[in-house]
C-alpha atoms as a PDB file:
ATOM      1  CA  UNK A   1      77.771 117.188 125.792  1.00  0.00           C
ATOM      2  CA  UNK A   2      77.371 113.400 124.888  1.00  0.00           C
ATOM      3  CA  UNK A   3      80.037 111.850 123.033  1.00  0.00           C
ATOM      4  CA  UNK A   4      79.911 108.349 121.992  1.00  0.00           C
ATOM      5  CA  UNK A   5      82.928 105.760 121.539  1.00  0.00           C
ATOM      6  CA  UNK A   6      83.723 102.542 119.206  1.00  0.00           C
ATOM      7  CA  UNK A   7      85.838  99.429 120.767  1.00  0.00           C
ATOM      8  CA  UNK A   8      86.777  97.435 117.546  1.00  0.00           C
ATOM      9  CA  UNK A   9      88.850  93.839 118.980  1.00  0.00           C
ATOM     10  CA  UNK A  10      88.922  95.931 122.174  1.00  0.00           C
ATOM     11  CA  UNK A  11      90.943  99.107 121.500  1.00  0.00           C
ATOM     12  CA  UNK A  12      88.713 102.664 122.651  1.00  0.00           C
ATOM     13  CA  UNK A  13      88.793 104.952 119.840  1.00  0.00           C
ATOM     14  CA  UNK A  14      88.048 107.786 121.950  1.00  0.00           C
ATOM     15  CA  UNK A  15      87.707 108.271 125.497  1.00  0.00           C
ATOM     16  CA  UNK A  16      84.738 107.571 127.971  1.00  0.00           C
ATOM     17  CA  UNK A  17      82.249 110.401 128.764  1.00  0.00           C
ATOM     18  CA  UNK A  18      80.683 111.637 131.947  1.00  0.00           C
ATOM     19  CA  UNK A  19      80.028 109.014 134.404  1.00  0.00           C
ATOM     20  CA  UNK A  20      76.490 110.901 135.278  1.00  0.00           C
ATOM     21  CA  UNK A  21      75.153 109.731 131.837  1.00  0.00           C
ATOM     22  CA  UNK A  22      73.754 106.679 131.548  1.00  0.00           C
ATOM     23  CA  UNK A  23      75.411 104.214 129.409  1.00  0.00           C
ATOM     24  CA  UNK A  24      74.054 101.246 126.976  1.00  0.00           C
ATOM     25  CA  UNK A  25      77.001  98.505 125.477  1.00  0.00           C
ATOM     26  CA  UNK A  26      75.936  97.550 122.230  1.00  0.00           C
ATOM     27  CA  UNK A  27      77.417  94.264 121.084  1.00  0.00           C
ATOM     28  CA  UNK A  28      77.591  94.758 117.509  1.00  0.00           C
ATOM     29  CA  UNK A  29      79.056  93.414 114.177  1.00  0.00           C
ATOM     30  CA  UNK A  30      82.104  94.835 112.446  1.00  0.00           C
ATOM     31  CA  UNK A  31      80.007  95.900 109.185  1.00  0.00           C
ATOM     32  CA  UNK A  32      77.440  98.330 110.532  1.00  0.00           C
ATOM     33  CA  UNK A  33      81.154 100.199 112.134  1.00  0.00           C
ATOM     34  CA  UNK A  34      83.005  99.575 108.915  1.00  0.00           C
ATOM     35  CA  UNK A  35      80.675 101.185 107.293  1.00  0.00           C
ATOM     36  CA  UNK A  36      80.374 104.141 109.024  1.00  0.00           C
ATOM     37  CA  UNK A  37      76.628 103.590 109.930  1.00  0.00           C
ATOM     38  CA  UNK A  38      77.703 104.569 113.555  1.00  0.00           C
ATOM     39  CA  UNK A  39      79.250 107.602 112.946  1.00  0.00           C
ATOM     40  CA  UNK A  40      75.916 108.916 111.676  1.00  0.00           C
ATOM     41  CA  UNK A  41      73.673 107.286 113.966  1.00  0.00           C
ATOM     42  CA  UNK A  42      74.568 107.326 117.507  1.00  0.00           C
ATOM     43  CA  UNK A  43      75.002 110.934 117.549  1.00  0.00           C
ATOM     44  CA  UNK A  44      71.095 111.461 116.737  1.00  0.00           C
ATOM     45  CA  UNK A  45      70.412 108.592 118.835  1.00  0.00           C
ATOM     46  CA  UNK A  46      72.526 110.187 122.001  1.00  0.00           C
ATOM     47  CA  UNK A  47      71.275 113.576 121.620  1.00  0.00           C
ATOM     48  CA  UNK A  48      67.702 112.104 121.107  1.00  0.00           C
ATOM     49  CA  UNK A  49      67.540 109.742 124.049  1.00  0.00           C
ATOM     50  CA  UNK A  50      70.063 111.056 126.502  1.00  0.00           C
ATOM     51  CA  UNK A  51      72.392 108.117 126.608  1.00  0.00           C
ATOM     52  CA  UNK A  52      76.445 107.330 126.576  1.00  0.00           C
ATOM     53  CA  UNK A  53      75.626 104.529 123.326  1.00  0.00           C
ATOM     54  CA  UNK A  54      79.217 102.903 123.274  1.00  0.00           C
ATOM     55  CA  UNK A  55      80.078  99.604 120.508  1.00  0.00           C
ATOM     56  CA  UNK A  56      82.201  96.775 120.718  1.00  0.00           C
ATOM     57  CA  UNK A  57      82.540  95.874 117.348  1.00  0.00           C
ATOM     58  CA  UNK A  58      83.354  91.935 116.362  1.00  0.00           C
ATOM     59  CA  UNK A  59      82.439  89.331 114.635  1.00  0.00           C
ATOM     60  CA  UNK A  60      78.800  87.980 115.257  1.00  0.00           C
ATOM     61  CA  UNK A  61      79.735  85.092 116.843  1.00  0.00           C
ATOM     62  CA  UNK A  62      81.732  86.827 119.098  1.00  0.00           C
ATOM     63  CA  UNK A  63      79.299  89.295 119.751  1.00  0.00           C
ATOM     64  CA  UNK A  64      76.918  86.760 120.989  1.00  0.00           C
ATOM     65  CA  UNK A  65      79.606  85.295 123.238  1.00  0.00           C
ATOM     66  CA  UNK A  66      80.129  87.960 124.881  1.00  0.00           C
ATOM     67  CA  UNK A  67      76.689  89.201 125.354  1.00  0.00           C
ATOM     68  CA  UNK A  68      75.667  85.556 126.837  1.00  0.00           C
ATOM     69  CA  UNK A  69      78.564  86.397 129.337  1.00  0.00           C
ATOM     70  CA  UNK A  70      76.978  89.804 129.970  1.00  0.00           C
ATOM     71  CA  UNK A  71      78.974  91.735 128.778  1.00  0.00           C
ATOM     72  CA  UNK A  72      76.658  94.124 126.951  1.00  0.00           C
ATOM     73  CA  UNK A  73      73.316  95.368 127.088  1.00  0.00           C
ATOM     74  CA  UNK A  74      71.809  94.746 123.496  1.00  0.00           C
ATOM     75  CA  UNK A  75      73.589  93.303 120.424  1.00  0.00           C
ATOM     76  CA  UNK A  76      73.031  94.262 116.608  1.00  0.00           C
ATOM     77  CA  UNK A  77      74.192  91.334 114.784  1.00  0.00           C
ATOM     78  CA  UNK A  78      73.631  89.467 111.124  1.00  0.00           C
ATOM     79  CA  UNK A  79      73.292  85.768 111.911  1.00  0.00           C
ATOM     80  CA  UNK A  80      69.661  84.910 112.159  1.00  0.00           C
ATOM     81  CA  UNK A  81      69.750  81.136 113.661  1.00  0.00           C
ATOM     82  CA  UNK A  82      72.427  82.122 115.937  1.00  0.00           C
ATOM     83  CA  UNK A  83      70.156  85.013 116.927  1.00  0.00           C
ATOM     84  CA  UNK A  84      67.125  82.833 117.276  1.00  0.00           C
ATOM     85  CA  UNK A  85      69.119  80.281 119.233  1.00  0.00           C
ATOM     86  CA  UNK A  86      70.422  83.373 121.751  1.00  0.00           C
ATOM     87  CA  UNK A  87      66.653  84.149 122.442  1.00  0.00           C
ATOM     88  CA  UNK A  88      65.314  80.268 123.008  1.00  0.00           C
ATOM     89  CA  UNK A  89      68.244  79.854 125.731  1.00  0.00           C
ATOM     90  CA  UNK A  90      66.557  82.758 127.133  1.00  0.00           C
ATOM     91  CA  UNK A  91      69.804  85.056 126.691  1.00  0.00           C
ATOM     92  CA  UNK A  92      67.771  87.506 125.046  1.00  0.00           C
ATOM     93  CA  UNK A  93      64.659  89.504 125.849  1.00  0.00           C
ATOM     94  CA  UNK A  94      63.755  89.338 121.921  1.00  0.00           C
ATOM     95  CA  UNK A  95      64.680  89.751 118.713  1.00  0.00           C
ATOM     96  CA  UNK A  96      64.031  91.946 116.106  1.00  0.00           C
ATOM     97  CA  UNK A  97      63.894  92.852 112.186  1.00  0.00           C
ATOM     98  CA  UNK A  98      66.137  96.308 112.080  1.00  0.00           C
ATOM     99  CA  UNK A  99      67.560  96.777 108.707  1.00  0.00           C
ATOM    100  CA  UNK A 100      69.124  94.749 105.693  1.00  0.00           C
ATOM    101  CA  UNK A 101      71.710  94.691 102.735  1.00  0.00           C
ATOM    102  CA  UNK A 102      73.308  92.370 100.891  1.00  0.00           C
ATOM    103  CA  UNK A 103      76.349  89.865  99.969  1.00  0.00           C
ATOM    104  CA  UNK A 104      78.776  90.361  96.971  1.00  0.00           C
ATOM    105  CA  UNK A 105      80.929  88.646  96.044  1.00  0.00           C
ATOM    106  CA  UNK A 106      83.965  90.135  95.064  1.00  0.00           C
ATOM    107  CA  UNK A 107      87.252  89.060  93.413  1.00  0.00           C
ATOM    108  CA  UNK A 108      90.137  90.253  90.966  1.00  0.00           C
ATOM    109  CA  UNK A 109      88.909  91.763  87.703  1.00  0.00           C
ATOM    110  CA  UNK A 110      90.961  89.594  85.790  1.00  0.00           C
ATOM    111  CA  UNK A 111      88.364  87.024  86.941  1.00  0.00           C
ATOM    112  CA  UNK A 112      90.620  84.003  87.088  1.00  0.00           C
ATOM    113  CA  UNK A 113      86.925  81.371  87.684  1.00  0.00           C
ATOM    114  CA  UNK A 114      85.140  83.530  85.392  1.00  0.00           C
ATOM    115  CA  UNK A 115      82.497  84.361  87.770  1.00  0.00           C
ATOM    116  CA  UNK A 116      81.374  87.196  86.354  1.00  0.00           C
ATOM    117  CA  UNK A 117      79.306  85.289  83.714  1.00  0.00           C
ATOM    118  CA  UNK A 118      77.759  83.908  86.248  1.00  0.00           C
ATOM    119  CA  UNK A 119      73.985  84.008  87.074  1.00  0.00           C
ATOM    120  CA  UNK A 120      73.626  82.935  90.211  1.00  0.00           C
ATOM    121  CA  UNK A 121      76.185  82.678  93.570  1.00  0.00           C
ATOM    122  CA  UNK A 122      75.792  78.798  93.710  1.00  0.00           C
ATOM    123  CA  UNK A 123      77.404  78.596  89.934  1.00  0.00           C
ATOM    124  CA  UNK A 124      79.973  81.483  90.891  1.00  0.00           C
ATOM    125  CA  UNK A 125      80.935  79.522  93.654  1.00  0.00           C
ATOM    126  CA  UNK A 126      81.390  75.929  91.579  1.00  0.00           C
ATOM    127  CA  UNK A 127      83.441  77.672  88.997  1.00  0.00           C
ATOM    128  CA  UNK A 128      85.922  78.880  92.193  1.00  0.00           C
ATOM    129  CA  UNK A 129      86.154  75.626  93.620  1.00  0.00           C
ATOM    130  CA  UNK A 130      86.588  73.385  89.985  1.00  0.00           C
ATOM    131  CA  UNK A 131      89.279  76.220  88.501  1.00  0.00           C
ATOM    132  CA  UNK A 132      90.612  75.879  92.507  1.00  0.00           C
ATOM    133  CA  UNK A 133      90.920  79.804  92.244  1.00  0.00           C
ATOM    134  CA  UNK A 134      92.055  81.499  95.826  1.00  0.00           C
ATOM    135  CA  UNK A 135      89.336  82.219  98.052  1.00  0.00           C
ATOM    136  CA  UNK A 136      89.826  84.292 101.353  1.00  0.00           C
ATOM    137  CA  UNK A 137      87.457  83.512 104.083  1.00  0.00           C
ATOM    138  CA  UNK A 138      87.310  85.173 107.395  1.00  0.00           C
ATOM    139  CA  UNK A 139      86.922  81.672 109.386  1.00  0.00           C
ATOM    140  CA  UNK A 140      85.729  83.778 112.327  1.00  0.00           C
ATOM    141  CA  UNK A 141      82.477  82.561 113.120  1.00  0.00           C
ATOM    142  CA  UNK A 142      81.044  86.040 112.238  1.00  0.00           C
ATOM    143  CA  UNK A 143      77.811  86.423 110.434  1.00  0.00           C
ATOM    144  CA  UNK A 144      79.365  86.821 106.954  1.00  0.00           C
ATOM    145  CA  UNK A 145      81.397  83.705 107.556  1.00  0.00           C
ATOM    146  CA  UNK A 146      78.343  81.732 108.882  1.00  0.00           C
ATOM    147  CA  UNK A 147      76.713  83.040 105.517  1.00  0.00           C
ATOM    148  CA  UNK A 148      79.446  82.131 103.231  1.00  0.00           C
ATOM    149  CA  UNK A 149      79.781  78.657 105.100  1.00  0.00           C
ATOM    150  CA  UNK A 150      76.129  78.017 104.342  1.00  0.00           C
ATOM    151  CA  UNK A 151      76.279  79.010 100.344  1.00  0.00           C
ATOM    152  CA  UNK A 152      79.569  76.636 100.209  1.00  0.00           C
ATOM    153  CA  UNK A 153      77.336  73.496 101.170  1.00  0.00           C
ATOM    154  CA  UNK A 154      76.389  70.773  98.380  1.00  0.00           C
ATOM    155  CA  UNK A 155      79.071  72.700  96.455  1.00  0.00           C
ATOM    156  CA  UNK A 156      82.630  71.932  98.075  1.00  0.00           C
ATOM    157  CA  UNK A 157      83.972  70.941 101.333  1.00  0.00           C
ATOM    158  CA  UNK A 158      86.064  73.679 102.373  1.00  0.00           C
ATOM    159  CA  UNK A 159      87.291  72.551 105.259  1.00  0.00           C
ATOM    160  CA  UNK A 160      89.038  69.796 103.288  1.00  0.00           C
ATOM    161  CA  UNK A 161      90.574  72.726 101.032  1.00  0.00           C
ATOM    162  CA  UNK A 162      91.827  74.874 103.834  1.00  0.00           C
ATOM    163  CA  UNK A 163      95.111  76.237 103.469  1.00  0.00           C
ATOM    164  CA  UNK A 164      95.075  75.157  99.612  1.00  0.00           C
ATOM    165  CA  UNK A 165      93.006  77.300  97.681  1.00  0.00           C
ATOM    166  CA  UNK A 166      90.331  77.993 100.290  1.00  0.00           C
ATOM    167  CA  UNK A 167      92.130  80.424 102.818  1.00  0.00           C
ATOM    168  CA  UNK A 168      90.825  80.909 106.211  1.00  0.00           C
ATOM    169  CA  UNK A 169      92.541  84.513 107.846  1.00  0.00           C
ATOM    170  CA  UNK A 170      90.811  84.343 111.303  1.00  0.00           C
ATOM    171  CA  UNK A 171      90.276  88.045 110.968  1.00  0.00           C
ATOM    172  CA  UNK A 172      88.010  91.033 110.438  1.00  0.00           C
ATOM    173  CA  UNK A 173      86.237  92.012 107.189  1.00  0.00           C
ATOM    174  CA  UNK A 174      88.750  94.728 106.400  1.00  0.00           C
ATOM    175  CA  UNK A 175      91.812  92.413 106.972  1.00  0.00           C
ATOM    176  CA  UNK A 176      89.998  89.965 105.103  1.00  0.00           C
ATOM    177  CA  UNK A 177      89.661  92.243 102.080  1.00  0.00           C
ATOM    178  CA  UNK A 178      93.091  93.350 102.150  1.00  0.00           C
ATOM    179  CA  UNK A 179      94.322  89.842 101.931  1.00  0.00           C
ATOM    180  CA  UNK A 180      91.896  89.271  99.145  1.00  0.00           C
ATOM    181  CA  UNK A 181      93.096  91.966  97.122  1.00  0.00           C
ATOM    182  CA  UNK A 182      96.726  91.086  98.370  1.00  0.00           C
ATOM    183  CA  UNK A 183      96.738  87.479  96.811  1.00  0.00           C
ATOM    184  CA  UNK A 184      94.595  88.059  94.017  1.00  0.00           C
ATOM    185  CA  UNK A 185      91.539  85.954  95.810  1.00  0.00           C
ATOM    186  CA  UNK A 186      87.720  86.208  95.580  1.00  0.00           C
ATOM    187  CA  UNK A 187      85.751  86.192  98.880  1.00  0.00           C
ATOM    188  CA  UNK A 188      82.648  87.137 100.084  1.00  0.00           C
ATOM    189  CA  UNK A 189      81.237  90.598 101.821  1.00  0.00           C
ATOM    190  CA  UNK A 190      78.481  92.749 102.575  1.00  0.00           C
ATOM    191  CA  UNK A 191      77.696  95.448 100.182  1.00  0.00           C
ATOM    192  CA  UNK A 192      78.117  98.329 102.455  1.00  0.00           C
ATOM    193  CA  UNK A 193      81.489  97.337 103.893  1.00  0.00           C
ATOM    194  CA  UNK A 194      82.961  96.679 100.499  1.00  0.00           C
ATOM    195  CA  UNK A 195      81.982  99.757  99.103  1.00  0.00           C
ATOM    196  CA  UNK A 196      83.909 102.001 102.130  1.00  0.00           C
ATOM    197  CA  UNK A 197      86.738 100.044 101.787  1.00  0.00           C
ATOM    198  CA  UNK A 198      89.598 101.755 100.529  1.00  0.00           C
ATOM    199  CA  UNK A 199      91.830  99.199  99.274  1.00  0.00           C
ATOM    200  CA  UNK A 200      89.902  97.749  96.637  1.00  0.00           C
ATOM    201  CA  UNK A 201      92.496  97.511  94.027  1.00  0.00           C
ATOM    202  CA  UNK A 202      91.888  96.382  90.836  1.00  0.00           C
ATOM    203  CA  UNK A 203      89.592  94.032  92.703  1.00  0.00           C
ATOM    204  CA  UNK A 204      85.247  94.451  91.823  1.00  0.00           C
ATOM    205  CA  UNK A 205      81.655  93.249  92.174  1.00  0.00           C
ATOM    206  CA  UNK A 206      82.071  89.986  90.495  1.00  0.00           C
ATOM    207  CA  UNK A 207      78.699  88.339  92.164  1.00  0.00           C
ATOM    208  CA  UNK A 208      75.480  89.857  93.116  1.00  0.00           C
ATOM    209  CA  UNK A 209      71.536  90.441  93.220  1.00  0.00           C
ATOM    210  CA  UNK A 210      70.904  86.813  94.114  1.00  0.00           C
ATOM    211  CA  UNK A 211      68.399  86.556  96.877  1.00  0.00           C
ATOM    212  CA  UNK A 212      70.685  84.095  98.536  1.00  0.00           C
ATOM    213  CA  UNK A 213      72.903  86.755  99.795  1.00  0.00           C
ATOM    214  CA  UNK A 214      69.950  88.719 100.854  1.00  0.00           C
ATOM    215  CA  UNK A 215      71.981  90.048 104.388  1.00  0.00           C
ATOM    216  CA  UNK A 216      68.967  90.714 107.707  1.00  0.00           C
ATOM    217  CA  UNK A 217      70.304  92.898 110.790  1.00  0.00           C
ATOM    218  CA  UNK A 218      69.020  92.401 114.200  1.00  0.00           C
ATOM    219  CA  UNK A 219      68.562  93.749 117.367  1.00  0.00           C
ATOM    220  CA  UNK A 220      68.466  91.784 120.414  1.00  0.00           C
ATOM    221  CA  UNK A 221      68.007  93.459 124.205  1.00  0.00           C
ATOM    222  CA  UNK A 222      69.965  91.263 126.664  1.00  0.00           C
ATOM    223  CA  UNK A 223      67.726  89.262 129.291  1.00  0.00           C
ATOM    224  CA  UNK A 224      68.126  91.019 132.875  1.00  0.00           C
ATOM    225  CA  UNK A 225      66.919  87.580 134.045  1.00  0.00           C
ATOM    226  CA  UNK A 226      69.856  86.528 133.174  1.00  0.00           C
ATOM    227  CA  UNK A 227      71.836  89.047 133.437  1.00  0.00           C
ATOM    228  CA  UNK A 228      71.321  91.768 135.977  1.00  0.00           C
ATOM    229  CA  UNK A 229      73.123  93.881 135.801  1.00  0.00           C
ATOM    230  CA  UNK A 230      72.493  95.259 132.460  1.00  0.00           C
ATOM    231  CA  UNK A 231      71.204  98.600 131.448  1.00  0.00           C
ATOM    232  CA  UNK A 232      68.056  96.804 130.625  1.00  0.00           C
ATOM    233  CA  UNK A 233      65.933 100.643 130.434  1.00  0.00           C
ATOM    234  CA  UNK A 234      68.635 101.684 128.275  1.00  0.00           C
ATOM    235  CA  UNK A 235      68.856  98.889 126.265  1.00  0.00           C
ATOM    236  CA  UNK A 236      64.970  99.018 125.656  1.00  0.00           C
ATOM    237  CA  UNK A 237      64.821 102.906 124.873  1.00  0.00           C
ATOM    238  CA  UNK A 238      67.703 102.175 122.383  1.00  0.00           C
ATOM    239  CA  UNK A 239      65.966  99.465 120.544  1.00  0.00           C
ATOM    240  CA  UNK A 240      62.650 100.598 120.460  1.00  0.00           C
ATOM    241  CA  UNK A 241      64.487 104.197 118.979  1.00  0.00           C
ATOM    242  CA  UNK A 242      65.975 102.013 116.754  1.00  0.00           C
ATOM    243  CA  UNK A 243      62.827 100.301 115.480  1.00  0.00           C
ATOM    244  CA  UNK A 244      60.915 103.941 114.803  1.00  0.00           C
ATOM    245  CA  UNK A 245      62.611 106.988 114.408  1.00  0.00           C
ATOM    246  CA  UNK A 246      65.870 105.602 113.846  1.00  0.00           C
ATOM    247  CA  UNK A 247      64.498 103.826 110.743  1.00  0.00           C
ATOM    248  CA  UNK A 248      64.751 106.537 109.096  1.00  0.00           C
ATOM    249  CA  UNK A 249      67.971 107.658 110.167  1.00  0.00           C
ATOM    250  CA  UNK A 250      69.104 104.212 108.726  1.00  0.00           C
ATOM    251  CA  UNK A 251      67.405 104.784 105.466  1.00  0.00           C
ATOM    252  CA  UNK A 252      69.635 108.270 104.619  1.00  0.00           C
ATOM    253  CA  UNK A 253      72.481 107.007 105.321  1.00  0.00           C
ATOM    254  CA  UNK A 254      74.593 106.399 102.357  1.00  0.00           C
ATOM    255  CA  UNK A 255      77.775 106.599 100.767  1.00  0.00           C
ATOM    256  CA  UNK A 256      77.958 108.384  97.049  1.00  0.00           C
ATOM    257  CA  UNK A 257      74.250 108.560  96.810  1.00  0.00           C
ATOM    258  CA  UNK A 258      73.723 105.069  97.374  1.00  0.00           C
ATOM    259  CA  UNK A 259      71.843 103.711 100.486  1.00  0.00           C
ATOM    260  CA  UNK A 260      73.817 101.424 102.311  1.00  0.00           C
ATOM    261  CA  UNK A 261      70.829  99.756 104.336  1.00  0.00           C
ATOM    262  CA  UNK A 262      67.544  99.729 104.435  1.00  0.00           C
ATOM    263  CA  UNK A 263      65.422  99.268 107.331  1.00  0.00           C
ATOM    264  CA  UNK A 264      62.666  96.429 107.935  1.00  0.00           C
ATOM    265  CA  UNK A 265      61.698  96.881 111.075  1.00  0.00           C
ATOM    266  CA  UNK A 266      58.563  94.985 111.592  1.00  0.00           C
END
């Protein structure tokens, strides 16, 4: 029987399977893990295509890094340039629409900045930095801090602020939110993360439904050419899976009847 197994920062949550069945290394972000996305996945995906389907889950930048260094057959990541820029520098065989949620942002529901009243994340975000309110930000290069970086421009130069009210962790989503909620802070997620997280606190949805945090998932085979000795067959099977039958294994996945992503796949 196939099992499948998650690395998150490089610590197996269960053990390696048979070493007759081939294996694909998926190079992935934290939130589709988080989430639980995985769990319900890459068992139908297994069983369906006859593969050992293991994740390293990190941020997106890292996930890139490590899939330039070949380590890793295909990467599902949330950082569209950075994506883009993988494929140009021929790293990547292609890449591809697979699913998308969104940004919130989320914060005490005290609501120190008054967000709440808010109408759109760019005004959210100018009452945090006037009121100087805490903000936690991951400051990992991942996708959602490559997002948040991008919203925070024209509005307030964080990196001045660092280590005042603008916080930089260095960490994961979940430690992320736990320091939010810890200090009282706002700070910036994806949907489907924030709403498996179990220590929300008295901390809510503060921010949301602006297109702006519109949140795209990709997929991205790595380039045998430059790599070769990647699982390149696997890797393809997986993705193409991924872009048809597995769309709508994305699309019932959800968490207290709500769908946590939705796939796009072109």
């Amino acid at each position: 029987m196939t099992r499948i197994w998650l690395v998150c920062l490089g610590m197996a949550l269960s053990p390696p399977v048979l070493a007759d069945t081939p294996v694909v290394l998926v190079q992935s972000t934290t939130s589709t893990q988080n989430s639980g996305l995985y769990a319900h996945l890459l068992p139908i995906a297994s069983d369906a295509l006859g593969l050992d389907i293991r994740v390293v889950a990190v941020g997106t930048g890292q996930a890139l890094r490590n899939a330039e260094r070949c380590d890793g057959d295909m990467l599902i990541v949330h950082a569209r340039t950075a994506e883009e820029e993988f494929v140009a520098a021929g790293f990547g065989v292609a890449r591809y629409n697979l699913m998308y949620n969104d940004f919130v942002l989320i914060g005490p529901a005290n609501d120190p900045a008054e967000v709440a009243t808010t109408t759109s994340i760019e005004e959210a975000l100018v009452r945090i930095a006037m009121t100087g309110a805490p903000f936690a930000s991951r400051g990992d290069d991942s996708g959602t801090h490559q997002k948040e970086l991008g919203l925070w421009d024209g509005i307030a130069d964080v990196a001045a602020a660092s280590g005042g009210w603008y916080r930089e962790t260095g960490s994961g989503m979940g430690a992320t939110l736990n320091i939010a909620v810890g200090m009282g802070a706002y700070s910036l997620t994806d949907r489907a993360t924030w709403l498996s997280f179990e220590n929300q606190g008295s901390h809510v949805i503060l921010s949301e439904g602006d297109a702006a945090l519109f949140n795209q998932y990709g997929v991205i085979p790595v380039d045998p050419t430059h790599c070769p000795n990647v699982n390149a067959d696997g890797a393809a099977a997986f993705t193409q899976w991924l872009l048809t039958d597995g769309q709508d294994v994305i699309a019932g996945f959800t968490r207290d009847g709500e769908q946590l992503f939705f796939p796009n796949a072109d």
